[in-house]
C-alpha atoms as a PDB file:
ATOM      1  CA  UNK A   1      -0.296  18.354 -24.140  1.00  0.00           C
ATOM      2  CA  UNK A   2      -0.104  14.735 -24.751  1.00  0.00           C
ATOM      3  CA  UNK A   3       3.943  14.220 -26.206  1.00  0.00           C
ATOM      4  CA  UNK A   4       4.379  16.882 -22.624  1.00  0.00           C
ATOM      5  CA  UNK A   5       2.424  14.357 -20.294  1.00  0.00           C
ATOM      6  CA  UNK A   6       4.515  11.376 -21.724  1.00  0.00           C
ATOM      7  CA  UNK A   7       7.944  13.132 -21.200  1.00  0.00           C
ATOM      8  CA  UNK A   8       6.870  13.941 -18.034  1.00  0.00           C
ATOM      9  CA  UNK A   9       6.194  10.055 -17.333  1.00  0.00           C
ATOM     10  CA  UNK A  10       9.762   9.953 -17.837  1.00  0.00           C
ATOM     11  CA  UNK A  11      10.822  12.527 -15.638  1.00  0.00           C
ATOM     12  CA  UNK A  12      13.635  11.970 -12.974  1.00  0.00           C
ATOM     13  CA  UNK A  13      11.200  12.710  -9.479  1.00  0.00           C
ATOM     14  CA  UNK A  14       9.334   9.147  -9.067  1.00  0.00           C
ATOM     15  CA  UNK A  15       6.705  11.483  -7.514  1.00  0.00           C
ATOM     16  CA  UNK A  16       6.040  13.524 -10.588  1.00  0.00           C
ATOM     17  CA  UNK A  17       6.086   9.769 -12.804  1.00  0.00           C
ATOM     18  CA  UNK A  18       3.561   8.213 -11.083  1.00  0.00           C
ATOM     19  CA  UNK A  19       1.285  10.979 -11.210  1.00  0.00           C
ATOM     20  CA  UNK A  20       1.338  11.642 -15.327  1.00  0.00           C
ATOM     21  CA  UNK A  21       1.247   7.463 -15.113  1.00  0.00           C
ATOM     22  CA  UNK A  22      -2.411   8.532 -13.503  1.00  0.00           C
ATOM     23  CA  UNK A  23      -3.304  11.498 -15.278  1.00  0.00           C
ATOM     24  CA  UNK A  24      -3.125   9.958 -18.599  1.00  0.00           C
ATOM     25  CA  UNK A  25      -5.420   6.968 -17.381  1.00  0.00           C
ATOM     26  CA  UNK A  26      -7.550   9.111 -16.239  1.00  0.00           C
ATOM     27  CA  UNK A  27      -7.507  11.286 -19.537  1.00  0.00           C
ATOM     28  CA  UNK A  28      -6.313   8.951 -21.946  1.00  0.00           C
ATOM     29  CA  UNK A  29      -6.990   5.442 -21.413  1.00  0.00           C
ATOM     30  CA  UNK A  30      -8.050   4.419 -25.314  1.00  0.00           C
ATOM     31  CA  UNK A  31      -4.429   6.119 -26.003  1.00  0.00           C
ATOM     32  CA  UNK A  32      -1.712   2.926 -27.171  1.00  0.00           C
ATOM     33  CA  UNK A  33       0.706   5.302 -26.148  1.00  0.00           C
ATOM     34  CA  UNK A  34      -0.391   5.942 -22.830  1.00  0.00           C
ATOM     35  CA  UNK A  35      -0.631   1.958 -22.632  1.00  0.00           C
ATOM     36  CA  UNK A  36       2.422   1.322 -23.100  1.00  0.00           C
ATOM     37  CA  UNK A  37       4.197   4.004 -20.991  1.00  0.00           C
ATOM     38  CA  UNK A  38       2.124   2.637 -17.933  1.00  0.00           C
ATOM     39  CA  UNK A  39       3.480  -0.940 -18.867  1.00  0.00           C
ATOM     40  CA  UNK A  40       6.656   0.302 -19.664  1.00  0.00           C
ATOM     41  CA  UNK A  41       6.671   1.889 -15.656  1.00  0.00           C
ATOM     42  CA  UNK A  42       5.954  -1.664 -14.076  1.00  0.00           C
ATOM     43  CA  UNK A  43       9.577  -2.080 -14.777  1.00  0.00           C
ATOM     44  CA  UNK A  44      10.851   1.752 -13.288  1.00  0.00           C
ATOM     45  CA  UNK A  45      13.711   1.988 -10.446  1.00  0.00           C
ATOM     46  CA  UNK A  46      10.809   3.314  -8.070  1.00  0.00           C
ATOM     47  CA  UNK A  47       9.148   0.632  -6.306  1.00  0.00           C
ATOM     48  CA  UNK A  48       6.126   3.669  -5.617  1.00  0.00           C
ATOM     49  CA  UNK A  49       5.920   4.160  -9.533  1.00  0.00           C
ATOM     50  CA  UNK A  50       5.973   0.225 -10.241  1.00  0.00           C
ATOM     51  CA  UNK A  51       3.237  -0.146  -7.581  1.00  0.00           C
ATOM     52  CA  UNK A  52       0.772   2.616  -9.489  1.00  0.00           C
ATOM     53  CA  UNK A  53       1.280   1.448 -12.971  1.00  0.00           C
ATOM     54  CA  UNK A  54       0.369  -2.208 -11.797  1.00  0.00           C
ATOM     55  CA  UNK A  55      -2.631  -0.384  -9.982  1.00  0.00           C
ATOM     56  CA  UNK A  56      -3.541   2.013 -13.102  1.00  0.00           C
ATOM     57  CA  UNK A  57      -3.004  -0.792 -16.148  1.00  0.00           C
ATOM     58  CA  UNK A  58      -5.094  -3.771 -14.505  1.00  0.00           C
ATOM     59  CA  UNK A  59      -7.885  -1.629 -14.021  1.00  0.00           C
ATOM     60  CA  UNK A  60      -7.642   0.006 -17.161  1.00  0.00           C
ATOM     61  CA  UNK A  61      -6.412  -2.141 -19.631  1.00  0.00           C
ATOM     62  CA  UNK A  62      -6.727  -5.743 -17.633  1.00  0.00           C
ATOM     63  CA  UNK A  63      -6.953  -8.023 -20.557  1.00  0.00           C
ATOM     64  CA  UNK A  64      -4.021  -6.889 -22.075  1.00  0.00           C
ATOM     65  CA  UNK A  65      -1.339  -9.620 -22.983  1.00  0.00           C
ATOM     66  CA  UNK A  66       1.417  -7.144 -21.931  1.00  0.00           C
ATOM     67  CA  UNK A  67       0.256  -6.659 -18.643  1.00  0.00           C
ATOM     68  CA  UNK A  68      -0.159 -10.526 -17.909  1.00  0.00           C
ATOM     69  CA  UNK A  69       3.726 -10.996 -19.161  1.00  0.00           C
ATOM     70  CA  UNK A  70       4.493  -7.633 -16.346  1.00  0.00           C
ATOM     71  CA  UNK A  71       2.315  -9.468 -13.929  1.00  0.00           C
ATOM     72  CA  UNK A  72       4.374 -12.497 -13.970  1.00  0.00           C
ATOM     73  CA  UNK A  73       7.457 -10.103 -13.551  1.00  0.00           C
ATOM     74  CA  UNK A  74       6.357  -8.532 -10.997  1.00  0.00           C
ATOM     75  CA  UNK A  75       5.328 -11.458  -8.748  1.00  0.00           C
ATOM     76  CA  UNK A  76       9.583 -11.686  -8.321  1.00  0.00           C
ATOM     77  CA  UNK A  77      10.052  -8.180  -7.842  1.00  0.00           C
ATOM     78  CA  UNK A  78      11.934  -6.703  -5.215  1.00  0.00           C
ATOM     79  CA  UNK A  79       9.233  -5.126  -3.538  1.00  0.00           C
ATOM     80  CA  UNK A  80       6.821  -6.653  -1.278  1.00  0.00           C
ATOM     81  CA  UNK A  81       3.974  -3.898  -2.190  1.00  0.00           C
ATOM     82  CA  UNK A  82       4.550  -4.542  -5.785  1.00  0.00           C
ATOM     83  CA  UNK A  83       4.462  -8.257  -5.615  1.00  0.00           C
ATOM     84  CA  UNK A  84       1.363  -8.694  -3.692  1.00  0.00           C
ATOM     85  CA  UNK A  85      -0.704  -6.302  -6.489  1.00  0.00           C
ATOM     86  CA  UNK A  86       0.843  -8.563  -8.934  1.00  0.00           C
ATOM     87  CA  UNK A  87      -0.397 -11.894  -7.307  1.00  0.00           C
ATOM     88  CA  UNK A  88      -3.626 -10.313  -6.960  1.00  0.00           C
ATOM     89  CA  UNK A  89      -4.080  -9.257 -10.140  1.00  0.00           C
ATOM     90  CA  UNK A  90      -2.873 -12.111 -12.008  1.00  0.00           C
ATOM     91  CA  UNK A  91      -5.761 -14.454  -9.750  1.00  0.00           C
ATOM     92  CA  UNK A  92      -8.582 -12.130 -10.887  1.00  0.00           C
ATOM     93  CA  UNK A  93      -7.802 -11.734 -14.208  1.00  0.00           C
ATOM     94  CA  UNK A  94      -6.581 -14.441 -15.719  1.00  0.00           C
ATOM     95  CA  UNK A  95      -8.083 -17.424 -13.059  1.00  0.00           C
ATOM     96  CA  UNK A  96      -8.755 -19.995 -16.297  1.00  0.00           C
ATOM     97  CA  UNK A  97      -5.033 -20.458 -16.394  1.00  0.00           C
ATOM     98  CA  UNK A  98      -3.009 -23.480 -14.958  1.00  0.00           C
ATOM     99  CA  UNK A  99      -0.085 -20.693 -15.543  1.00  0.00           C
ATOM    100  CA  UNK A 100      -1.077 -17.710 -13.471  1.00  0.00           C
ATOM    101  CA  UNK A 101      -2.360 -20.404 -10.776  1.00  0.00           C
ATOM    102  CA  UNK A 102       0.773 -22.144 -10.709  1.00  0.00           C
ATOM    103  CA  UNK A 103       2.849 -18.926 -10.073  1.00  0.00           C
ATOM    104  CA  UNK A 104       0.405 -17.783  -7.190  1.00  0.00           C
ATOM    105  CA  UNK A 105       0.695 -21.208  -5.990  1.00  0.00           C
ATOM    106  CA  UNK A 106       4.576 -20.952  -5.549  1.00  0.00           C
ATOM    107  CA  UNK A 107       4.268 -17.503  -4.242  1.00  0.00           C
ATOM    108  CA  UNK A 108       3.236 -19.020  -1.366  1.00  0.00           C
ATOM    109  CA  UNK A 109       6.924 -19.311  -0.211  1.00  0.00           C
ATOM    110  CA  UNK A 110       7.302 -15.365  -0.144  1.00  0.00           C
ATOM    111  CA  UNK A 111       9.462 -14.052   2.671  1.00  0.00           C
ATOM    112  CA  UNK A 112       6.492 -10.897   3.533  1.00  0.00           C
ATOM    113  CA  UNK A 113       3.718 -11.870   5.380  1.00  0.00           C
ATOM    114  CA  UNK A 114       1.195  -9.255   3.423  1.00  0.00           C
ATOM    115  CA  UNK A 115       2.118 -11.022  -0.086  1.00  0.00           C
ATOM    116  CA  UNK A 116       1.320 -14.768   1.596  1.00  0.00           C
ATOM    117  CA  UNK A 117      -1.432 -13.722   3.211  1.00  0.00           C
ATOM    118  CA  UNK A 118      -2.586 -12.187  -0.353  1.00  0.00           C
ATOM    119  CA  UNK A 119      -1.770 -15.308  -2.430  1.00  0.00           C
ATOM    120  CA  UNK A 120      -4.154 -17.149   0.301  1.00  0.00           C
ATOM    121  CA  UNK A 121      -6.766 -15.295  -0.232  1.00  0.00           C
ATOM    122  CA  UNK A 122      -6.446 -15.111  -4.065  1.00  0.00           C
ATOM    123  CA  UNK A 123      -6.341 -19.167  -4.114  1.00  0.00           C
ATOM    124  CA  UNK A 124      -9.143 -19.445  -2.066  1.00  0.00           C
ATOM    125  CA  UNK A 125     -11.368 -16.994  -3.788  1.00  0.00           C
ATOM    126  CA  UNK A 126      -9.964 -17.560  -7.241  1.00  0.00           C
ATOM    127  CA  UNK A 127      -9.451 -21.672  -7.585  1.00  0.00           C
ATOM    128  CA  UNK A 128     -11.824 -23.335  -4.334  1.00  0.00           C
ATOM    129  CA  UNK A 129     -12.502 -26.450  -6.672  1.00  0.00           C
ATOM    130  CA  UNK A 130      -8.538 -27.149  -7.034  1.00  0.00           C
ATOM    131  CA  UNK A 131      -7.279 -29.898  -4.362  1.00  0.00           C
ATOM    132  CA  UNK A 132      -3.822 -28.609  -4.098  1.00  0.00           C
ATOM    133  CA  UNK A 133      -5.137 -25.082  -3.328  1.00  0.00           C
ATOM    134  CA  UNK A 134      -7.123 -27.127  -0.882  1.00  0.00           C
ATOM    135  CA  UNK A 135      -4.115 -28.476   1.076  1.00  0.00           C
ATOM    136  CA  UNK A 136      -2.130 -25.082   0.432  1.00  0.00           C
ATOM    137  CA  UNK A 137      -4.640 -22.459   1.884  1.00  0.00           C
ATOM    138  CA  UNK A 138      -5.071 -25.303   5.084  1.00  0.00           C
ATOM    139  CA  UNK A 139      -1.372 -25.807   5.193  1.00  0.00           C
ATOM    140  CA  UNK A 140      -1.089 -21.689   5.630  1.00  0.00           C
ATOM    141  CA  UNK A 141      -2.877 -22.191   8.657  1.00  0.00           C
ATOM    142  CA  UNK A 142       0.263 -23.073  10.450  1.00  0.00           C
ATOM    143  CA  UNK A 143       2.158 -19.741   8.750  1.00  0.00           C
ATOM    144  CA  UNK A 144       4.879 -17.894  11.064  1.00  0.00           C
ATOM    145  CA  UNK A 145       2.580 -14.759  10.674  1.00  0.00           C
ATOM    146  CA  UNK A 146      -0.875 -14.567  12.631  1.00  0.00           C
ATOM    147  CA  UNK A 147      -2.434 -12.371   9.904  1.00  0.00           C
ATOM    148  CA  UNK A 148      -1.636 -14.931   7.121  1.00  0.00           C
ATOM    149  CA  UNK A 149      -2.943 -18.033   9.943  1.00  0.00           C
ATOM    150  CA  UNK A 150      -6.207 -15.929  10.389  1.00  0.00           C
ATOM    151  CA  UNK A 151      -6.886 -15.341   6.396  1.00  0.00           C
ATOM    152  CA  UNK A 152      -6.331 -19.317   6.067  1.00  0.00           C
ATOM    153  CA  UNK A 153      -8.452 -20.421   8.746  1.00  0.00           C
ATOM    154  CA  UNK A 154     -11.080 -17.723   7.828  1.00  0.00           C
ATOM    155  CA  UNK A 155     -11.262 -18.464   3.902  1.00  0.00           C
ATOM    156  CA  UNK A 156     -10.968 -22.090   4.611  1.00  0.00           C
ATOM    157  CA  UNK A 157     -13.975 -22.032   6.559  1.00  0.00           C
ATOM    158  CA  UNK A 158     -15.810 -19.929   4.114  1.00  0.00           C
ATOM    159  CA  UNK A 159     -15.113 -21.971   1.315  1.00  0.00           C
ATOM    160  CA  UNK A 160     -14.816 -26.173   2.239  1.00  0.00           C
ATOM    161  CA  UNK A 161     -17.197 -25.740   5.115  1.00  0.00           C
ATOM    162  CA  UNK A 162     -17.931 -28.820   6.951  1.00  0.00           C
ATOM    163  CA  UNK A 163     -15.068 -30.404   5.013  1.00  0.00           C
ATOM    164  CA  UNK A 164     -13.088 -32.793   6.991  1.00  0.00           C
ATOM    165  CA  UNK A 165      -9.432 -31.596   6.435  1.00  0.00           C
ATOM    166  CA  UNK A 166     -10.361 -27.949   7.872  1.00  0.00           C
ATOM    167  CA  UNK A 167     -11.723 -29.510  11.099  1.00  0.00           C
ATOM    168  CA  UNK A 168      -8.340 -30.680  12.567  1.00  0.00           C
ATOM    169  CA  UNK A 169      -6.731 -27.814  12.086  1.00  0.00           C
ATOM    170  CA  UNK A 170      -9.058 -25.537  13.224  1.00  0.00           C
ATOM    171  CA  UNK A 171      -9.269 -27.226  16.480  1.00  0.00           C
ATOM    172  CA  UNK A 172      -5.737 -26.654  16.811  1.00  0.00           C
ATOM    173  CA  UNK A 173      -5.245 -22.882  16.186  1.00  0.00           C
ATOM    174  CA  UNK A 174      -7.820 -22.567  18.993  1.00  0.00           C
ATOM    175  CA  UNK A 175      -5.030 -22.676  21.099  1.00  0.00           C
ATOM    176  CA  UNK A 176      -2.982 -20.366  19.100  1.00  0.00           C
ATOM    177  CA  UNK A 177      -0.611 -18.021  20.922  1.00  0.00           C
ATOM    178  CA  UNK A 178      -2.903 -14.708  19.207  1.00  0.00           C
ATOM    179  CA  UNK A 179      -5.772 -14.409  20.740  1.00  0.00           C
ATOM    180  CA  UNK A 180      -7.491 -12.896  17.014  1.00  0.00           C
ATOM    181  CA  UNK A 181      -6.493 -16.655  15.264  1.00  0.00           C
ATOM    182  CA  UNK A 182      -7.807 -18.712  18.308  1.00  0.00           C
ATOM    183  CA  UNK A 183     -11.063 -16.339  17.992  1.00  0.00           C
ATOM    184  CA  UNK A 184     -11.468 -16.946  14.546  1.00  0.00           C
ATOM    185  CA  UNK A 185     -10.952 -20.681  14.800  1.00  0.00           C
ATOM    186  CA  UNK A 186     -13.797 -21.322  17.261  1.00  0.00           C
ATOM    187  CA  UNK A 187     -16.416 -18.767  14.962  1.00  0.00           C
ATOM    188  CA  UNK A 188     -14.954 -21.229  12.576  1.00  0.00           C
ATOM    189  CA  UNK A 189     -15.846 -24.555  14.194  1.00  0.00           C
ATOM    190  CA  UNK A 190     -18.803 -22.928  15.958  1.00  0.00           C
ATOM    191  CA  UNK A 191     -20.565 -22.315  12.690  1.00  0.00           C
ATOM    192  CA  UNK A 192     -19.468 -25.381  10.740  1.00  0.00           C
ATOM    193  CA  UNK A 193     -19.652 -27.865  13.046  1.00  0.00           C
ATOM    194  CA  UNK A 194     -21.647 -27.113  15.862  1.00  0.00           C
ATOM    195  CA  UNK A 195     -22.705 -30.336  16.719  1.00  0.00           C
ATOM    196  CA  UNK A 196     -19.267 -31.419  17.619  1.00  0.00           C
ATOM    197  CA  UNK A 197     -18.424 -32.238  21.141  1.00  0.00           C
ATOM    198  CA  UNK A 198     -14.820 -30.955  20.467  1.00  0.00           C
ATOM    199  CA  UNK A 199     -16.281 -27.576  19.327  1.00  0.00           C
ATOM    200  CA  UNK A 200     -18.594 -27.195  22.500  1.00  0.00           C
ATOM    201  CA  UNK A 201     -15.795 -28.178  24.420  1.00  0.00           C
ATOM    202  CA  UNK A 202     -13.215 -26.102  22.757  1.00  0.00           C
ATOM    203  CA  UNK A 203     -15.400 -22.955  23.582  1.00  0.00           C
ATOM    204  CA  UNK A 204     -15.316 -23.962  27.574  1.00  0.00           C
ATOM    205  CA  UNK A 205     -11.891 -24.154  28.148  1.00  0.00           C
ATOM    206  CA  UNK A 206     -11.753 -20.691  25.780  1.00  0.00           C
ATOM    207  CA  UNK A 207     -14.400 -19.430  28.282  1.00  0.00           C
ATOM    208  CA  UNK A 208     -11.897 -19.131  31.420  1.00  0.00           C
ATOM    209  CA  UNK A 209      -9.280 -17.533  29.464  1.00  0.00           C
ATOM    210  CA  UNK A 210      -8.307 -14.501  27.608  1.00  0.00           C
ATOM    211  CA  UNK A 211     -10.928 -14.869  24.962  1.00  0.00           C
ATOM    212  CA  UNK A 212     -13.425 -15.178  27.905  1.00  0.00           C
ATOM    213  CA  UNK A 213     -16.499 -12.336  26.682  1.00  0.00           C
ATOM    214  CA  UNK A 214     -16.055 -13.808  22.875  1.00  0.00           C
ATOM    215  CA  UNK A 215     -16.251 -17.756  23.935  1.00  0.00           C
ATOM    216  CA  UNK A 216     -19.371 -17.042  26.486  1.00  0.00           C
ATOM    217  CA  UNK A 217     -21.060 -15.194  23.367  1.00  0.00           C
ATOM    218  CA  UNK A 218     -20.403 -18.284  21.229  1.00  0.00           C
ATOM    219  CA  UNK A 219     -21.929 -19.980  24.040  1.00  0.00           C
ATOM    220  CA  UNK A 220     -25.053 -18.138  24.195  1.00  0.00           C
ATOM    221  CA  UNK A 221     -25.598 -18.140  20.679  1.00  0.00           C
ATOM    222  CA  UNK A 222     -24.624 -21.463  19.574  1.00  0.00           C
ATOM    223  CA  UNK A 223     -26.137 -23.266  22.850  1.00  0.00           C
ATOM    224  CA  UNK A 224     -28.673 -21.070  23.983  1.00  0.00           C
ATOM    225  CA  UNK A 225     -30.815 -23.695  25.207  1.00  0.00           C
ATOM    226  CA  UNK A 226     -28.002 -26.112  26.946  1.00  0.00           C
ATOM    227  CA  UNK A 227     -28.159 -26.050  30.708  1.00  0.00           C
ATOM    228  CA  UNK A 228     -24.983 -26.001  30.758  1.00  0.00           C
ATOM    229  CA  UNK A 229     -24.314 -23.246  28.584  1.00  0.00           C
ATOM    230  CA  UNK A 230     -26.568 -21.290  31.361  1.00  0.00           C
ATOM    231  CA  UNK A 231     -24.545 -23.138  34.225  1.00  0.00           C
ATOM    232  CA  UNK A 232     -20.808 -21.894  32.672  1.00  0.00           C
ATOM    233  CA  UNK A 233     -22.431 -18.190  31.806  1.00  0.00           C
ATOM    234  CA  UNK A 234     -24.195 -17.668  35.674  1.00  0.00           C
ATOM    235  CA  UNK A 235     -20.641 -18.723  37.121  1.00  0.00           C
ATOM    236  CA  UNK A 236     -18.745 -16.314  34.969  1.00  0.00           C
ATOM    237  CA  UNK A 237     -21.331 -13.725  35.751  1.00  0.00           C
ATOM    238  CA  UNK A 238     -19.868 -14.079  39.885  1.00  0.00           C
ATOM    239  CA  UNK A 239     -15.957 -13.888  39.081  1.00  0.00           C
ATOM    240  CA  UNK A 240     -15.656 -11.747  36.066  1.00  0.00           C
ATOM    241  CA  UNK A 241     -14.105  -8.273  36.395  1.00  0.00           C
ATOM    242  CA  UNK A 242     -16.595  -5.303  37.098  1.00  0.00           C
ATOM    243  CA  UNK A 243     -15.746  -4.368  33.387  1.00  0.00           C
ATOM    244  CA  UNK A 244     -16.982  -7.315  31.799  1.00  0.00           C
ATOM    245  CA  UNK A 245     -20.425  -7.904  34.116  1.00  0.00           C
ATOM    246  CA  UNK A 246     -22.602  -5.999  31.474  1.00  0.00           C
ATOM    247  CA  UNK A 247     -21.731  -8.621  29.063  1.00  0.00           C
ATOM    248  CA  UNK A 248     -22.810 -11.472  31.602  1.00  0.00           C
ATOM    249  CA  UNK A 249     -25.560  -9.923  32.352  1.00  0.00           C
ATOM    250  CA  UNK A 250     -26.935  -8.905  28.780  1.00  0.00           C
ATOM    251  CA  UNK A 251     -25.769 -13.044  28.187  1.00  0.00           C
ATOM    252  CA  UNK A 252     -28.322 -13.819  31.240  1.00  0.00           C
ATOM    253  CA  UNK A 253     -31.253 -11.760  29.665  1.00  0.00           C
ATOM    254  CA  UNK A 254     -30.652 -13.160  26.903  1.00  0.00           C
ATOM    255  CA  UNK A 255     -30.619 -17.128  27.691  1.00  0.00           C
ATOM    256  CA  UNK A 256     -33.374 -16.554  30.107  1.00  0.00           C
ATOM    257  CA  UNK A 257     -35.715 -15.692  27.014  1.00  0.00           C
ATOM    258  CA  UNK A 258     -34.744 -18.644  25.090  1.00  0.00           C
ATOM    259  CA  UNK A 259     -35.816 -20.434  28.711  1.00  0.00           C
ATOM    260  CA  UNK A 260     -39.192 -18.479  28.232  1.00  0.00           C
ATOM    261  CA  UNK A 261     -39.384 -19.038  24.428  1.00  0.00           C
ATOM    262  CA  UNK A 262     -41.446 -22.403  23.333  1.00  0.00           C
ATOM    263  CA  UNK A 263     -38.701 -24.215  21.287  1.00  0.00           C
ATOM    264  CA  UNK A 264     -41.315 -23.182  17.891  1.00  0.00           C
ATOM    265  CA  UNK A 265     -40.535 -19.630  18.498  1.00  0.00           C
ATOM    266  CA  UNK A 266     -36.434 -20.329  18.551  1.00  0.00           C
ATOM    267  CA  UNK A 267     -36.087 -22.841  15.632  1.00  0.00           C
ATOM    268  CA  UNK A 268     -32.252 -22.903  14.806  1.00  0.00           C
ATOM    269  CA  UNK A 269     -31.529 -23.178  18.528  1.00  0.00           C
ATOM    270  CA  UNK A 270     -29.634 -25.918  20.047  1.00  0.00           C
ATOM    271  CA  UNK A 271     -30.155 -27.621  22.858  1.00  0.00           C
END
């Protein structure tokens, strides 16, 4: 059954490859044989067959030497859906090497915006205390693609929050032509430096434009006890569309019990 399953890993249909390359994980995966096959596939004419025996061997086997060496392979291989795996799996399993960071680092310049927007979150998850990660997850904030310009600003507030360098740029992309990147840039600034008159002021101008309901929320919740957070929310509440009065109006209820509240009961609150 075995010596069939393996010849069958070779057989012409890509389809019928990958899924031997699975069943004898799933069956065999203390079998050197089976190892090596699944290796031997990161290297197959299919990109779909490369794809599952990256999947199948770092999960199975993920300290294996092989695999690193196929890793670094496949970082440069021809398909996008094969190289991001391969970035991803070379930052979690092998982070204590300058190698593996290096060749994340430089796969930065990748022409797909799914592998860039993978190496940025592998950096910032993998290697926070590096300064040239640092300055490449921030630079990725000005990427070509909005997905890879939301994953930088996101991860670089999770992970140098209140830092200096993040600041700047966030402020920026909260003019950015998606609306989903400007969002994330003022939850950014809103929870890292709140104190900011930029950041307050930021929100406003937000909160007569497209991101409208999501800046008066910021509002509310960040400056629930500013007058004139109450001030900008009442005169949204008058020339907002019928659609969007139930938030206004939930916003009112809401700020008028922080007006009730003593400021003891509402201790994170800002004034």
């Amino acid at each position: 059954m075995r010596r069939l399953i393996l010849a069958l890993a070779r057989h012409p249909d890509p389809k019928l490859r990958w899924q031997m390359l699975e069943f004898m994980a799933e069956f065999w995966p203390h079998d050197s044989e089976a190892r090596r096959a699944t290796i031997a596939a990161t290297r197959d004419d299919a990109a779909t067959v490369r794809q599952t025996a990256f999947e199948i061997a770092r999960y199975t086997w993920p300290g294996d030497l092989e695999l690193r060496a196929a890793l670094m392979a496949g970082v440069r291989d021809a398909a996008g859906d094969v190289r991001w795996i391969a970035v991803q799996s070379l930052a979690r399993l092998w982070p204590q090497e300058d190698e593996a960071r290096q060749v994340v680092l430089a796969a930065l310049d990748d022409g797909d915006a799914t592998v860039r927007s993978t190496v940025v979150e592998a950096l910032a998850e993998q290697w926070p205390d590096r300064p040239e990660v640092r300055r490449a997850v921030l630079a990725a904030i000005g990427d070509p693609d909005s997905t890879v310009r939301n994953s930088a600003l996101r991860l670089s507030g999770d992970r140098w929050p209140g830092h200096d360098e993040v600041r700047a740029p966030a402020l920026l992309a909260t003019t950015d032509e998606d609306p989903w990147v400007a969002l994330t840039a003022l939850k950014v600034l809103a929870q890292r430096w709140p104190d900011d008159p930029e950041t307050r002021a930021a929100v406003e101008h937000c909160a007569d434009g497209p991101l409208r309901v999501e800046a008066l929320r910021l509002l509310a919740l960040v400056w629930p006890r500013d007058a004139a957070t109450l001030r900008t929310v009442e005169r949204a509440a008058r020339e907002v569309p019928a659609a969007e009065r139930a938030v206004t109006t939930s916003l009112l209820t809401f700020l008028a019990g922080f007006a009730a509240a003593s400021p003891d009961d509402t201790p994170g609150a800002r004034r």
